[in-house]
N, C-alpha and C. Protein backbone atom coordinates (compact mmCIF):
# COMPACT_ATOMS: atom_id res chain seq x y z
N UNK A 1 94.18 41.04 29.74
CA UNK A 1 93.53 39.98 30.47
C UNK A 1 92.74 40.62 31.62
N UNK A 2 91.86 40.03 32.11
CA UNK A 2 90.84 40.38 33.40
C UNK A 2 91.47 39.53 34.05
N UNK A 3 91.55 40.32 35.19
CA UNK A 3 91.72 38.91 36.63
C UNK A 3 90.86 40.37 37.80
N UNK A 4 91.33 39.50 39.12
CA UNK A 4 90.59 39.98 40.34
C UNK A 4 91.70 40.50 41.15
N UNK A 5 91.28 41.37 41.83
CA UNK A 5 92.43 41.74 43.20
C UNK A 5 91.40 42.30 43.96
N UNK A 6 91.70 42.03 45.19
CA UNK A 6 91.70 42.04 46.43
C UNK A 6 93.01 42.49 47.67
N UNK A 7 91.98 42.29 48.44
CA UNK A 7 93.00 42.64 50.24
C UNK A 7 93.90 41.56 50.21
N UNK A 8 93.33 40.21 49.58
CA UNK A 8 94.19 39.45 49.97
C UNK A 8 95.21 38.95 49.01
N UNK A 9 95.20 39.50 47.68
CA UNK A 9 96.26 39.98 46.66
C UNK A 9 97.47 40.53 47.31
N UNK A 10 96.98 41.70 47.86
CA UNK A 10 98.10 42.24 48.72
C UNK A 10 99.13 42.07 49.74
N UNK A 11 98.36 41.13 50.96
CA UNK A 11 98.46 40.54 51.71
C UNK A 11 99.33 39.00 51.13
N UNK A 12 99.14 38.79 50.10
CA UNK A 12 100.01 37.38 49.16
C UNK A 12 101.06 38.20 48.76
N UNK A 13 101.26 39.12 48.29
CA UNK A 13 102.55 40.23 47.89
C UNK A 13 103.67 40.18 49.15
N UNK A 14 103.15 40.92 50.57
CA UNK A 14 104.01 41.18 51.29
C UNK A 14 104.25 39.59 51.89
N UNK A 15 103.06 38.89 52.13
CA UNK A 15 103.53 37.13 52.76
C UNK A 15 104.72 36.67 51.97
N UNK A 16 104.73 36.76 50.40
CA UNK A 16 105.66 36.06 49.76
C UNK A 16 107.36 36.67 49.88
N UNK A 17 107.48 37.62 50.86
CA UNK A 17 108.38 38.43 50.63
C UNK A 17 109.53 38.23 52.40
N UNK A 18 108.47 37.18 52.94
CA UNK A 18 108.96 37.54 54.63
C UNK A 18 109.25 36.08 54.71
N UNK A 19 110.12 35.71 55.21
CA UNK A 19 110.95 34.93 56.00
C UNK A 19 109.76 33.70 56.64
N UNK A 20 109.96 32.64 56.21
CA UNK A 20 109.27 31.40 57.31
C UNK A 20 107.60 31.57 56.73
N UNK A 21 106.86 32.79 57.14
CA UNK A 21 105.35 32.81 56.05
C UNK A 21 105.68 32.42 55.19
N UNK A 22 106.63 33.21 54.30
CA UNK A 22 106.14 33.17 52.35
C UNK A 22 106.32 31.39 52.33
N UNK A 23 106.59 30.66 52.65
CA UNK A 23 106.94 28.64 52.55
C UNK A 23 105.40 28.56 52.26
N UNK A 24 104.33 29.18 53.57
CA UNK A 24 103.35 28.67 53.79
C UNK A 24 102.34 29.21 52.53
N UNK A 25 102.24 30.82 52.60
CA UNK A 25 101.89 31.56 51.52
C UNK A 25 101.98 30.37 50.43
N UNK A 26 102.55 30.24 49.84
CA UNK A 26 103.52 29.75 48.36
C UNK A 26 102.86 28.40 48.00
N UNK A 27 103.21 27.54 49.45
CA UNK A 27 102.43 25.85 49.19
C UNK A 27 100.75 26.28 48.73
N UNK A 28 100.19 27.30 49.56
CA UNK A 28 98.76 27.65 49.53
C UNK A 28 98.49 28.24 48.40
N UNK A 29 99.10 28.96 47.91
CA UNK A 29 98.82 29.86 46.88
C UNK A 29 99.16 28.68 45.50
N UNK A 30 100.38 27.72 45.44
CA UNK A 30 100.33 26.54 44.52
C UNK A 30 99.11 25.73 44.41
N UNK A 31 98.82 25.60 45.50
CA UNK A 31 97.37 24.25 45.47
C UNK A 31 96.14 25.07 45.24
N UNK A 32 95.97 26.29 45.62
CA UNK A 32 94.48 27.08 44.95
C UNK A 32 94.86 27.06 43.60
N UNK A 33 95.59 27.54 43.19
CA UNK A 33 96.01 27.70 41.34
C UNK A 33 95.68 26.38 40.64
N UNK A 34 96.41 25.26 40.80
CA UNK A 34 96.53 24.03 40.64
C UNK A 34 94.69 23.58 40.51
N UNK A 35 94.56 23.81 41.85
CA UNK A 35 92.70 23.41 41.70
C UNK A 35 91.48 24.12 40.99
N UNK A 36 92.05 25.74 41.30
CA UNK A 36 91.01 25.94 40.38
C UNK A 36 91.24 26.22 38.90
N UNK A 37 92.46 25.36 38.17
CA UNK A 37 92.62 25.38 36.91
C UNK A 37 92.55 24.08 36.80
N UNK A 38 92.69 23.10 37.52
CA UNK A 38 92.02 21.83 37.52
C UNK A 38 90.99 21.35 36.92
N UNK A 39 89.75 22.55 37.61
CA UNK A 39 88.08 22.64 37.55
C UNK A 39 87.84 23.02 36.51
N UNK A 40 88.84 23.56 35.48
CA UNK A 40 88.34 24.03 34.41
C UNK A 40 89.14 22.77 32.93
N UNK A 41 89.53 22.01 33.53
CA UNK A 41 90.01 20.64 32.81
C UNK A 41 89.22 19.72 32.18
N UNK A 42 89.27 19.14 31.20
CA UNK A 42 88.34 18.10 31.09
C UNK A 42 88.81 16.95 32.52
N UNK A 43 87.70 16.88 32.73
CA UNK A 43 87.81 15.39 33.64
C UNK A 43 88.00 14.46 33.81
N UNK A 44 88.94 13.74 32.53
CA UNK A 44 89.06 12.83 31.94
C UNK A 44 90.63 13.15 32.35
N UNK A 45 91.16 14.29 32.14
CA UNK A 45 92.43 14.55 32.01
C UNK A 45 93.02 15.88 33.52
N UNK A 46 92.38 15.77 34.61
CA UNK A 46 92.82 16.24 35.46
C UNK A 46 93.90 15.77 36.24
N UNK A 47 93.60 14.24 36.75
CA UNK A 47 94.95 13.99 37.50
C UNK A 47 96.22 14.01 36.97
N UNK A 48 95.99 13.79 35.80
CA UNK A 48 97.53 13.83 34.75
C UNK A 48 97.99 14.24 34.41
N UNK A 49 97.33 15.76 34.53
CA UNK A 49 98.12 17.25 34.66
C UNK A 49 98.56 17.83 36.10
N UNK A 50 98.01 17.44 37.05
CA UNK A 50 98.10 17.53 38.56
C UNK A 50 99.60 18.20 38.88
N UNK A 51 100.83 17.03 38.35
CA UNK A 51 102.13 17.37 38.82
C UNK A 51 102.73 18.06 38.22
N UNK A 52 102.32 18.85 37.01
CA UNK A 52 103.01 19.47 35.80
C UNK A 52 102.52 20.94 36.67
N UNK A 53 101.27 21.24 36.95
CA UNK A 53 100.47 22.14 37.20
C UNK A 53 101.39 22.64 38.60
N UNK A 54 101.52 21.72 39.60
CA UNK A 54 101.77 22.07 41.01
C UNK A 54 103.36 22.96 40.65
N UNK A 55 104.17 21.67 39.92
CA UNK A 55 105.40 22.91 39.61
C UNK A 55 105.63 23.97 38.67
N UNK A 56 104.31 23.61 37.33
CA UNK A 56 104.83 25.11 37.07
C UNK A 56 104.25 26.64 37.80
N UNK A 57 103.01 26.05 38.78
CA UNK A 57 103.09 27.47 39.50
C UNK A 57 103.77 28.08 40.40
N UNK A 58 104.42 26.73 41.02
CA UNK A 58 105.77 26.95 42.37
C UNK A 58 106.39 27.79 41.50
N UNK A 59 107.18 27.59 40.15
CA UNK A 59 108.19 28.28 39.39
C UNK A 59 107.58 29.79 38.78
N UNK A 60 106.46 29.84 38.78
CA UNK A 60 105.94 31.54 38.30
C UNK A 60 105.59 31.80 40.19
N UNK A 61 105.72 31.47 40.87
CA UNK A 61 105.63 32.44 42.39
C UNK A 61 107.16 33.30 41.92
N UNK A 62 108.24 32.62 41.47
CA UNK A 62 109.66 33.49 41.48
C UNK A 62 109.34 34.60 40.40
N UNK A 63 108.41 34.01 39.52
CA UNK A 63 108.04 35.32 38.38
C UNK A 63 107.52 36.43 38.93
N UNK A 64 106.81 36.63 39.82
CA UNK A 64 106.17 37.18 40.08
C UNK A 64 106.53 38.15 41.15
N UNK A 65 107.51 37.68 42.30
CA UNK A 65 108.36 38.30 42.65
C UNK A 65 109.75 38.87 42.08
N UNK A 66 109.90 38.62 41.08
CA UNK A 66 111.04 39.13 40.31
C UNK A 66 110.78 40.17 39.51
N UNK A 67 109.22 39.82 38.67
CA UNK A 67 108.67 41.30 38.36
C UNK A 67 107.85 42.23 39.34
N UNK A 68 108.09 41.75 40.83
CA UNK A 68 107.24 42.77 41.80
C UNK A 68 108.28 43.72 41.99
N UNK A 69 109.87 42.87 41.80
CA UNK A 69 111.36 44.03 42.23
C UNK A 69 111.68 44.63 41.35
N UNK A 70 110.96 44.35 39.98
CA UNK A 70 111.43 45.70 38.99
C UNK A 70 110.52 46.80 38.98
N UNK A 71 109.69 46.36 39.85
CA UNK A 71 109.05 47.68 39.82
C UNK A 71 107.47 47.45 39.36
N UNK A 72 106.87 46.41 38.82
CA UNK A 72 105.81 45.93 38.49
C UNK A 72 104.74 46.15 39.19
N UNK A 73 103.93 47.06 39.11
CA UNK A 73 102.39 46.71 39.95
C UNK A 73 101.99 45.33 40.39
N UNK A 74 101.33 45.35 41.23
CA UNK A 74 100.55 43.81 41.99
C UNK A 74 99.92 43.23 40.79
N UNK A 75 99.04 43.96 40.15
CA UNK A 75 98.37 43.04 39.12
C UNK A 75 99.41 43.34 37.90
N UNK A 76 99.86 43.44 37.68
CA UNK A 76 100.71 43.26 36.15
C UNK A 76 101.54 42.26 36.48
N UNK A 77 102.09 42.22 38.01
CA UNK A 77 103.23 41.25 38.09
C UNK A 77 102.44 39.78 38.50
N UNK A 78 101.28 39.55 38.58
CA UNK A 78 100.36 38.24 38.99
C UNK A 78 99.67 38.34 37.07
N UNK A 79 99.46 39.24 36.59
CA UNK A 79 99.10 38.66 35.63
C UNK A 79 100.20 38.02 33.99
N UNK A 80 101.58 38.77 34.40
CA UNK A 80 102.60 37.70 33.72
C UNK A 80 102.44 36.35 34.08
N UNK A 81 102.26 36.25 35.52
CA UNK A 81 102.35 34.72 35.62
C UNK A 81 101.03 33.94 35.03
N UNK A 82 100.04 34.66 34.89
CA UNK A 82 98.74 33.90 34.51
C UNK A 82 98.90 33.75 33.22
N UNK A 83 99.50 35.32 32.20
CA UNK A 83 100.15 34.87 30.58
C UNK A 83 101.07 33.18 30.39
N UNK A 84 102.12 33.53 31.36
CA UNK A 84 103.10 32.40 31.43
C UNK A 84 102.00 31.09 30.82
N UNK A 85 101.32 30.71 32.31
CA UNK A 85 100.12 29.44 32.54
C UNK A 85 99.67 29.20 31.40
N UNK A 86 99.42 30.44 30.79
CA UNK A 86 98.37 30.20 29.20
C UNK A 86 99.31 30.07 27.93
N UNK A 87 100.26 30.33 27.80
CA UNK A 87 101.50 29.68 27.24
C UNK A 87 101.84 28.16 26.97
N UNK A 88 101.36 27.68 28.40
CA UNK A 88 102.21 26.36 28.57
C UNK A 88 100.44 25.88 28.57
N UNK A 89 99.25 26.12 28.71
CA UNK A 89 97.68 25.21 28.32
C UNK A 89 98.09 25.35 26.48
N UNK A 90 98.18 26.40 26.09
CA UNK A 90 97.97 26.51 24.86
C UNK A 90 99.02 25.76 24.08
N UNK A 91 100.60 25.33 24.71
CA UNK A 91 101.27 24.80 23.71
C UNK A 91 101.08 23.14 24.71
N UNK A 92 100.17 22.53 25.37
CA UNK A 92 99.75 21.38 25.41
C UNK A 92 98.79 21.28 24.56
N UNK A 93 97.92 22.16 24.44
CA UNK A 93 96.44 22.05 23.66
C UNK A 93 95.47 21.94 24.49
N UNK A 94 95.82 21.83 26.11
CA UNK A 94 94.79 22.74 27.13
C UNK A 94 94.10 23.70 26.60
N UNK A 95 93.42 23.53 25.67
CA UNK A 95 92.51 25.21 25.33
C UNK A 95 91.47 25.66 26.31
N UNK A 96 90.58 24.43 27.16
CA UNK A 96 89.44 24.60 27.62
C UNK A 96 90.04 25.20 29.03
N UNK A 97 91.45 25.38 29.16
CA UNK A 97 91.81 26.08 30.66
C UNK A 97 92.10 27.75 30.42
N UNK A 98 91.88 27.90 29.19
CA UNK A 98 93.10 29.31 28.56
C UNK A 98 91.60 30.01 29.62
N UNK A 99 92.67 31.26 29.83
CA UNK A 99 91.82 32.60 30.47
C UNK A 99 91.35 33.66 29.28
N UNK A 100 92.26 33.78 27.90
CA UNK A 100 92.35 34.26 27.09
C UNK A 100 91.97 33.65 25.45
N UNK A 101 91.42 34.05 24.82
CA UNK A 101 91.68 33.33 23.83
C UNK A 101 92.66 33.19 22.62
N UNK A 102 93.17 31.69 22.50
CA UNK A 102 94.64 31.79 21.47
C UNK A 102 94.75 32.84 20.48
N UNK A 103 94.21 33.13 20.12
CA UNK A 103 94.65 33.81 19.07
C UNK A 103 95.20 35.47 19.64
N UNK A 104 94.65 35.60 20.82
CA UNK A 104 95.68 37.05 21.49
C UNK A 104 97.11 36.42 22.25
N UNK A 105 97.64 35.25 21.90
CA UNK A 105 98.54 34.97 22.74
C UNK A 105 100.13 35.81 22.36
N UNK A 106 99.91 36.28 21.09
CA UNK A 106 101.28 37.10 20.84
C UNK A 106 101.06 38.83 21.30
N UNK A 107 100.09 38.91 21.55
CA UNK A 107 99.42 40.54 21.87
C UNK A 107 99.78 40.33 23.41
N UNK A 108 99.46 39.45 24.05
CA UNK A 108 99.70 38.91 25.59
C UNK A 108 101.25 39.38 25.65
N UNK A 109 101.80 38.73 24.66
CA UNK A 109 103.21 38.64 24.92
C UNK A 109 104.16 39.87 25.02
N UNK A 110 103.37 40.67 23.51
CA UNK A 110 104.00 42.11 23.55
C UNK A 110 103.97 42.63 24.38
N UNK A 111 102.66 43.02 24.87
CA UNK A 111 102.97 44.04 26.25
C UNK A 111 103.66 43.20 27.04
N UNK A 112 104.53 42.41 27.16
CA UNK A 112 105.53 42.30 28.52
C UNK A 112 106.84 41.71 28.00
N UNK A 113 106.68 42.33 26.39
CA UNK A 113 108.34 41.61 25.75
C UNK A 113 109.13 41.86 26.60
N UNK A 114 109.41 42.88 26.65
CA UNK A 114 110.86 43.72 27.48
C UNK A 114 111.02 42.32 28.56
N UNK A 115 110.19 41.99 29.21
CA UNK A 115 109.98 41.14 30.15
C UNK A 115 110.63 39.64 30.34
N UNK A 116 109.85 39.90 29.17
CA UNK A 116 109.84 38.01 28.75
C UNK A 116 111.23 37.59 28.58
N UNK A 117 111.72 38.71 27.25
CA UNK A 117 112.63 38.54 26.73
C UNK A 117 114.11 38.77 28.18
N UNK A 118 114.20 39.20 28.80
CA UNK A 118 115.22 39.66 29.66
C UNK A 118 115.04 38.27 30.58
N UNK A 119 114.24 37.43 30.69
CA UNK A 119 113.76 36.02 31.46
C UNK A 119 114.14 35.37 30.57
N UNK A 120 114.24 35.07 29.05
CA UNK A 120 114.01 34.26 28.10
C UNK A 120 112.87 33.32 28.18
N UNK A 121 111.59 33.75 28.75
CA UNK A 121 110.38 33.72 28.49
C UNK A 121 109.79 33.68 27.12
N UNK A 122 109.11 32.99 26.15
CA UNK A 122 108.29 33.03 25.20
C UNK A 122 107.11 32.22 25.29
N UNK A 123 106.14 31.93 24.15
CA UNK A 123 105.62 31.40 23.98
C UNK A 123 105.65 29.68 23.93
N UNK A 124 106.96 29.52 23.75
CA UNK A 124 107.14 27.77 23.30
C UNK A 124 107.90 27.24 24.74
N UNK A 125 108.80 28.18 25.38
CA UNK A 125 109.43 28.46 26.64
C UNK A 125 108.75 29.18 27.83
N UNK A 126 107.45 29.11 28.35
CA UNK A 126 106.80 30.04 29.11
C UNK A 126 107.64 30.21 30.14
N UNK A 127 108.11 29.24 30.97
CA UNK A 127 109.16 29.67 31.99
C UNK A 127 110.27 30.33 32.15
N UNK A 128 110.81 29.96 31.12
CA UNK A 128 112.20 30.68 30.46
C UNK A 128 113.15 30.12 31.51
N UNK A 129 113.86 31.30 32.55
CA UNK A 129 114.84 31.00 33.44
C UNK A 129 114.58 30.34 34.39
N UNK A 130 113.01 30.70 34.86
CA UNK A 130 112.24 29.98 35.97
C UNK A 130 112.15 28.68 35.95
N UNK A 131 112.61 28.08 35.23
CA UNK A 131 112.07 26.56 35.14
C UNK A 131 113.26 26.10 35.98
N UNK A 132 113.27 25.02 36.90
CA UNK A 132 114.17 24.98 37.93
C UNK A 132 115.03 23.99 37.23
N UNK A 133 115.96 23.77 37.78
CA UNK A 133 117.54 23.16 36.87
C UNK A 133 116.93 22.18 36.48
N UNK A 134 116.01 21.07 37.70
CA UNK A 134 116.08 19.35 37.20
C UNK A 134 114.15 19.53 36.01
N UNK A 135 113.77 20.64 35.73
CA UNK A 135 112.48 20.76 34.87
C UNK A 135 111.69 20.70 35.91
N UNK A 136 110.92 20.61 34.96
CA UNK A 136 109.55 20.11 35.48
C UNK A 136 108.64 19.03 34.64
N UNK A 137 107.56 17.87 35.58
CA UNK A 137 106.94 17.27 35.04
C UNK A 137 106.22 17.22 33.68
N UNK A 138 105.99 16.66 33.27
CA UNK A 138 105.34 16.82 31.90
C UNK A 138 104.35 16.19 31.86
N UNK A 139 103.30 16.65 31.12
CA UNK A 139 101.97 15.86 31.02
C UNK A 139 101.53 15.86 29.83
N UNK A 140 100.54 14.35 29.71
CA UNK A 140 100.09 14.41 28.12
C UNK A 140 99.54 15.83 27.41
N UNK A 141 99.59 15.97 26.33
CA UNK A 141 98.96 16.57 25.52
C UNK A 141 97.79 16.53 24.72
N UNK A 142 96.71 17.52 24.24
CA UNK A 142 95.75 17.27 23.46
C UNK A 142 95.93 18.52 22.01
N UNK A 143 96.83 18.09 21.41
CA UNK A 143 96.87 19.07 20.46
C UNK A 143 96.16 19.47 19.26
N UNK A 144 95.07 18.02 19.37
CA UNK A 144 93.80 18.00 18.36
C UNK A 144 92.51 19.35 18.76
N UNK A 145 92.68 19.73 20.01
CA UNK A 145 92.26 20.72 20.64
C UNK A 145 92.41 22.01 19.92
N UNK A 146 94.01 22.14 19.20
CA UNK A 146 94.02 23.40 18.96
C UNK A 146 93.58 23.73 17.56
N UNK A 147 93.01 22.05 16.60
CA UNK A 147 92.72 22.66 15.43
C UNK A 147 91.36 23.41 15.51
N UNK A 148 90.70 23.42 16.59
CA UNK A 148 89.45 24.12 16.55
C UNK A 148 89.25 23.98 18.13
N UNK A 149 89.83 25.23 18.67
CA UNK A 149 89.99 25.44 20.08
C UNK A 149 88.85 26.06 20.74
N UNK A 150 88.28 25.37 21.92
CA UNK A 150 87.16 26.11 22.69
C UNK A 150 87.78 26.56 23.86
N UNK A 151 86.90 27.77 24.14
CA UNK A 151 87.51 28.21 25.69
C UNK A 151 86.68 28.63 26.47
N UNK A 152 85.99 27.75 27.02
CA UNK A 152 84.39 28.16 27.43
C UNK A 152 84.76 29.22 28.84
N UNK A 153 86.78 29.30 29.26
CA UNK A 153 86.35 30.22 30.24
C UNK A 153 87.02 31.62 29.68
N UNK A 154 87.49 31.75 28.58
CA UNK A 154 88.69 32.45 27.96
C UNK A 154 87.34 33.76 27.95
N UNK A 155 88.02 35.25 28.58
CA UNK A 155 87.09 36.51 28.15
C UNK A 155 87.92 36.84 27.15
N UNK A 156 87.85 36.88 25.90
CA UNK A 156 88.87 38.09 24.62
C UNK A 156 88.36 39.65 24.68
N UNK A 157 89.36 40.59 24.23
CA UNK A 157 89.13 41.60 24.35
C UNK A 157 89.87 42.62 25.04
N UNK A 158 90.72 41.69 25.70
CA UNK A 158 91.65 42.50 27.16
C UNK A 158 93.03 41.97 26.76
N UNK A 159 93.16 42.17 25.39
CA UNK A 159 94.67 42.23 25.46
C UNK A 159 95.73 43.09 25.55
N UNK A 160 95.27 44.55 25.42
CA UNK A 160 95.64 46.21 25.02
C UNK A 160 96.51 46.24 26.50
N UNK A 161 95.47 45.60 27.79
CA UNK A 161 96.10 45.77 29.02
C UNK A 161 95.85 45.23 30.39
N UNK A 162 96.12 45.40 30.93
CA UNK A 162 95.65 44.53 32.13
C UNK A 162 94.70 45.05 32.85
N UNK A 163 93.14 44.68 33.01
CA UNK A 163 91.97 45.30 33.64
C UNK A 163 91.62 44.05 34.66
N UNK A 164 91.13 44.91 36.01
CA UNK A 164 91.09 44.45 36.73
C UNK A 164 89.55 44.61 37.88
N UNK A 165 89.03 43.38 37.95
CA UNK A 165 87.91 43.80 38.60
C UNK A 165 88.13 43.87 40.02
N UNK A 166 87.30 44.52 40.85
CA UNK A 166 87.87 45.02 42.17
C UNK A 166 86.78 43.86 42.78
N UNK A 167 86.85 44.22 44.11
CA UNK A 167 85.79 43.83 44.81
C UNK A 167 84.17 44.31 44.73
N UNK A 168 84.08 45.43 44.21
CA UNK A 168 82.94 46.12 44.12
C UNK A 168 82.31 45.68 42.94
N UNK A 169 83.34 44.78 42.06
CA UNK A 169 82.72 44.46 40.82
C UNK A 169 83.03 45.36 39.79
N UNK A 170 83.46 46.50 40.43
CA UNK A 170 83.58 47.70 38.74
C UNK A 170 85.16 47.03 38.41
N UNK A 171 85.47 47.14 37.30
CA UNK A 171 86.54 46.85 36.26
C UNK A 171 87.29 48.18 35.84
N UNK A 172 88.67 47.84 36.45
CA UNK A 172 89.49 49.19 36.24
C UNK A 172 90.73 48.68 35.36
N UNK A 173 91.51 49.83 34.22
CA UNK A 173 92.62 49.25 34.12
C UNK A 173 93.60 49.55 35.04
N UNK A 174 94.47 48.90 34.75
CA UNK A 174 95.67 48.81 35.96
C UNK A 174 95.91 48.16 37.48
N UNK A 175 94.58 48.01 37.81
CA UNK A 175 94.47 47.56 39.12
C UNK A 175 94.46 48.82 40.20
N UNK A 176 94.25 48.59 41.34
CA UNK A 176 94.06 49.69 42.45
C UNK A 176 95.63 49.29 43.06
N UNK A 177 95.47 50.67 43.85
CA UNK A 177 96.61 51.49 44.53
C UNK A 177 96.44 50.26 45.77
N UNK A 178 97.94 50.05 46.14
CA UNK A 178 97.97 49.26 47.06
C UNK A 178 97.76 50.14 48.23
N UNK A 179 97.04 49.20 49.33
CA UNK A 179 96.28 50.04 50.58
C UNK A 179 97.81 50.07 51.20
N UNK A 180 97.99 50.98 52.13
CA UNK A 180 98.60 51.40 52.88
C UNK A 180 99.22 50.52 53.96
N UNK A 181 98.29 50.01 54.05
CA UNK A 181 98.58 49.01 55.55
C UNK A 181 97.92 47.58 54.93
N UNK A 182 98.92 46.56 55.49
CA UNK A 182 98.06 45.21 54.41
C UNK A 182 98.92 44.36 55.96
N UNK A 183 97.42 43.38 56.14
CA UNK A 183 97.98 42.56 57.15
C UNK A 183 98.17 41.32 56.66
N UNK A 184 99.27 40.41 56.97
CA UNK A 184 100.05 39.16 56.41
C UNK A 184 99.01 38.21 56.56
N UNK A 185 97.88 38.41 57.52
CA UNK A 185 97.24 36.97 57.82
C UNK A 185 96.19 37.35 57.28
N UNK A 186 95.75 38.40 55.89
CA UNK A 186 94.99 38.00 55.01
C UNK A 186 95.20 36.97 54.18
N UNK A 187 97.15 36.93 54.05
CA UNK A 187 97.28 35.92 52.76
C UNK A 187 96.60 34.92 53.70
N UNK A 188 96.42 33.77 51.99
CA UNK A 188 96.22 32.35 51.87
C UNK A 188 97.06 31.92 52.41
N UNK A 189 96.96 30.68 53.12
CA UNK A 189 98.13 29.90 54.10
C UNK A 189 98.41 30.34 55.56
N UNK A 190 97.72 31.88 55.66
CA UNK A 190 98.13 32.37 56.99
C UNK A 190 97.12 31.61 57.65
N UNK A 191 95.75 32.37 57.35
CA UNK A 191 95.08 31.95 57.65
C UNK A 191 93.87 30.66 57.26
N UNK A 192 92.87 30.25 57.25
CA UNK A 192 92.45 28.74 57.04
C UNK A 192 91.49 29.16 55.76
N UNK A 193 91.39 30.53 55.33
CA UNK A 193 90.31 30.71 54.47
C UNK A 193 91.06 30.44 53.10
N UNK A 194 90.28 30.46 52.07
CA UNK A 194 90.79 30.28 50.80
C UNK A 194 90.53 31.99 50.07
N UNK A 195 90.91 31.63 49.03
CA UNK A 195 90.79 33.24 48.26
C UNK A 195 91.06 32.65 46.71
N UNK A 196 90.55 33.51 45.64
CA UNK A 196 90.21 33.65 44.28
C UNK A 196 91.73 33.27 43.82
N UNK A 197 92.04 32.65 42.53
CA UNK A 197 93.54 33.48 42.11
C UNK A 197 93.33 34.52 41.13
């Protein structure tokens, strides 16, 4: 998969990790996700995914810190959670939200079996353990979607590994070396600005 990192990737890493911030981090970092996978909804069917959306990203923030403590790079451990997301569009029939296109969704999966599987994470279960005791919301489905699925935002091609575009625009795999020094009030929520997910 392609995604983005940034200063303030980093800066969302150490916020989510500290006492009293990470609350704020977390609400902020739920409602950017939520909206800008919203924007990529039909419009017909945004509000009615709204509450399904808000908790299943509250429940991949714990993914994401759980694979940051095994040892996970910044972007490998933010892009399980974006696999997770595309798990749970693709077994609604959300196709027009996938980042990826369906048909790499078991290639997605391999590279992070070890993962998944030790979460009881899959494809039909994206949350696995994460899903909090009382669930989570549920929202209609469009599963007529998946007999001939569009993904007008899905890039294919990046399933081998996780590549990552920087700020400069060049595309690396693995993502960059975390900077040295990362200040908390880059994250989202510290401060009033917004940032990419």
């Amino acid at each position: 998969m392609k995604i983005n990192q940034n200063v303030r990737h980093f800066a969302s890493r150490k916020a989510l990790e500290l006492p009293v911030v990470s609350d704020l981090v977390k609400n902020k970092l739920v409602d950017m996700h939520t909206g800008i996978f919203l924007k990529k909804a039909d419009a017909d069917h945004r509000e009615e995914r709204r509450d399904r959306l808000d908790a299943f990203f509250d429940a991949t923030m714990d993914t994401y810190l759980t694979a940051l403590q095994a040892g996970a790079p910044e972007a490998e451990a933010r892009e399980i959670t974006h696999i997770q997301a595309n798990f749970d569009f693709y077994n609604h029939g959300w196709t027009e939200m996938m980042e990826f296109p369906s048909d790499e969704l078991d290639q997605h999966y391999d590279r992070y079996a070890e993962f998944f599987e030790r979460h009881g994470i899959s494809i039909d279960d994206p949350l696995g353990e994460f899903e909090p005791a009382g669930g989570i919301p549920d929202a209609p489905s469009t599963p007529e979607k998946l007999e001939e699925p569009e993904h007008p935002y899905a890039e294919g091609g990046f399933a081998d590994d996780v590549y990552v575009q920087g700020p400069d625009g060049e595309v690396r795999v693995g993502g960059q070396e975390e900077p040295d020094e990362v200040d908390v009030t880059d994250a989202p929520g510290v401060s009033d600005d917004d940032a990419e997910a």
